[in-house]
Protein backbone atom coordinates (compact mmCIF):
# COMPACT_ATOMS: atom_id res chain seq x y z
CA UNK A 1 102.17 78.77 100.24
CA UNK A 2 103.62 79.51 97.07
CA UNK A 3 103.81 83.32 95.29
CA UNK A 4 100.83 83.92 93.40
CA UNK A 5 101.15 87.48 92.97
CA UNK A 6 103.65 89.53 90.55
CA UNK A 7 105.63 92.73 91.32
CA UNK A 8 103.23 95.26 89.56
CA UNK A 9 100.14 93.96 91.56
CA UNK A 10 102.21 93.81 94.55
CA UNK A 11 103.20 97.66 93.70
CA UNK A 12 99.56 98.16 92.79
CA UNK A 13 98.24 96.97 96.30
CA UNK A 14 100.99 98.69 98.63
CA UNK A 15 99.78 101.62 97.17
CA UNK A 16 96.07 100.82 97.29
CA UNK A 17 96.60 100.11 100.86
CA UNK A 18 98.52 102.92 101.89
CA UNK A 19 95.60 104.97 100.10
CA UNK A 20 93.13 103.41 101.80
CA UNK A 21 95.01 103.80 104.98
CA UNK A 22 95.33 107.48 104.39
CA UNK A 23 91.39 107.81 104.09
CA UNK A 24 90.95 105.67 107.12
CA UNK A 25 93.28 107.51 109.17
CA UNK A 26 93.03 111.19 108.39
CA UNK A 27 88.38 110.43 108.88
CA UNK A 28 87.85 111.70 105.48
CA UNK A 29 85.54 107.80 105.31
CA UNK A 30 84.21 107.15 108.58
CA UNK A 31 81.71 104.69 110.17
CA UNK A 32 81.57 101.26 108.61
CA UNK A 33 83.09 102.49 105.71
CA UNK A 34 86.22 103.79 107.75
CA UNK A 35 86.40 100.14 109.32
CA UNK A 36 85.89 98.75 106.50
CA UNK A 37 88.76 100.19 104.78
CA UNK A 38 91.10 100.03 107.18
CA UNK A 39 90.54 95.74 107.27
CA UNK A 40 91.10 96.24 103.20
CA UNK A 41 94.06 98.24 103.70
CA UNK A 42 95.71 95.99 106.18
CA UNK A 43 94.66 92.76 104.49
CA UNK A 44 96.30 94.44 100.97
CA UNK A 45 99.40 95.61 102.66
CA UNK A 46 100.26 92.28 103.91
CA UNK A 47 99.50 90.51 100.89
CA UNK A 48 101.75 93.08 98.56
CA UNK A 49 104.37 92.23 101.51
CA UNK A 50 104.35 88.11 101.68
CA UNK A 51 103.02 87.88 98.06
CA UNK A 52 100.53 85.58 98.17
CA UNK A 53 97.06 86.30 97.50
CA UNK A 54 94.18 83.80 98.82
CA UNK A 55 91.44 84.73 96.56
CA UNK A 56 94.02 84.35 93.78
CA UNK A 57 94.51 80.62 95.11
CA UNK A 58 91.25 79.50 95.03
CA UNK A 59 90.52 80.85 91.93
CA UNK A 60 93.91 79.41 90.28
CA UNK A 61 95.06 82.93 88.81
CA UNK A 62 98.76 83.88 89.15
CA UNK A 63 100.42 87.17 88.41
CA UNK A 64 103.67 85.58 89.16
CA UNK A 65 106.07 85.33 85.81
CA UNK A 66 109.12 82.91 86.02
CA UNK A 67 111.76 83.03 84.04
């Protein structure tokens, strides 16, 4: 697939994720919620990593700027 996703929204998600994470981990959000974030956080960590976003795809946006 090709990069869909630039290097602020990558920056944006690592640290979304690793916030998430954080409340996952340390049970300050527990329950479904807990789960719930932890799929979010992994799902946006591995996006920021490969830079490609899915949802973007389908819905044809691109954060991507070539020079």
């Amino acid at each position: 697939m090709k990069k869909n996703m630039g290097v602020f929204d990558r920056i944006i998600r690592a640290i979304a994720a690793v916030f998430m994470g954080y409340l996952a981990y340390y049970n300050i959000v527990t329950g479904s919620w807990g789960v719930v974030l932890t799929i979010l956080s992994i799902a946006f960590f591995i996006t920021a990593l490969v830079g490609v976003c899915p949802l973007y795809s389908l819905l044809h946006i691109r954060t991507l700027v070539r020079k």
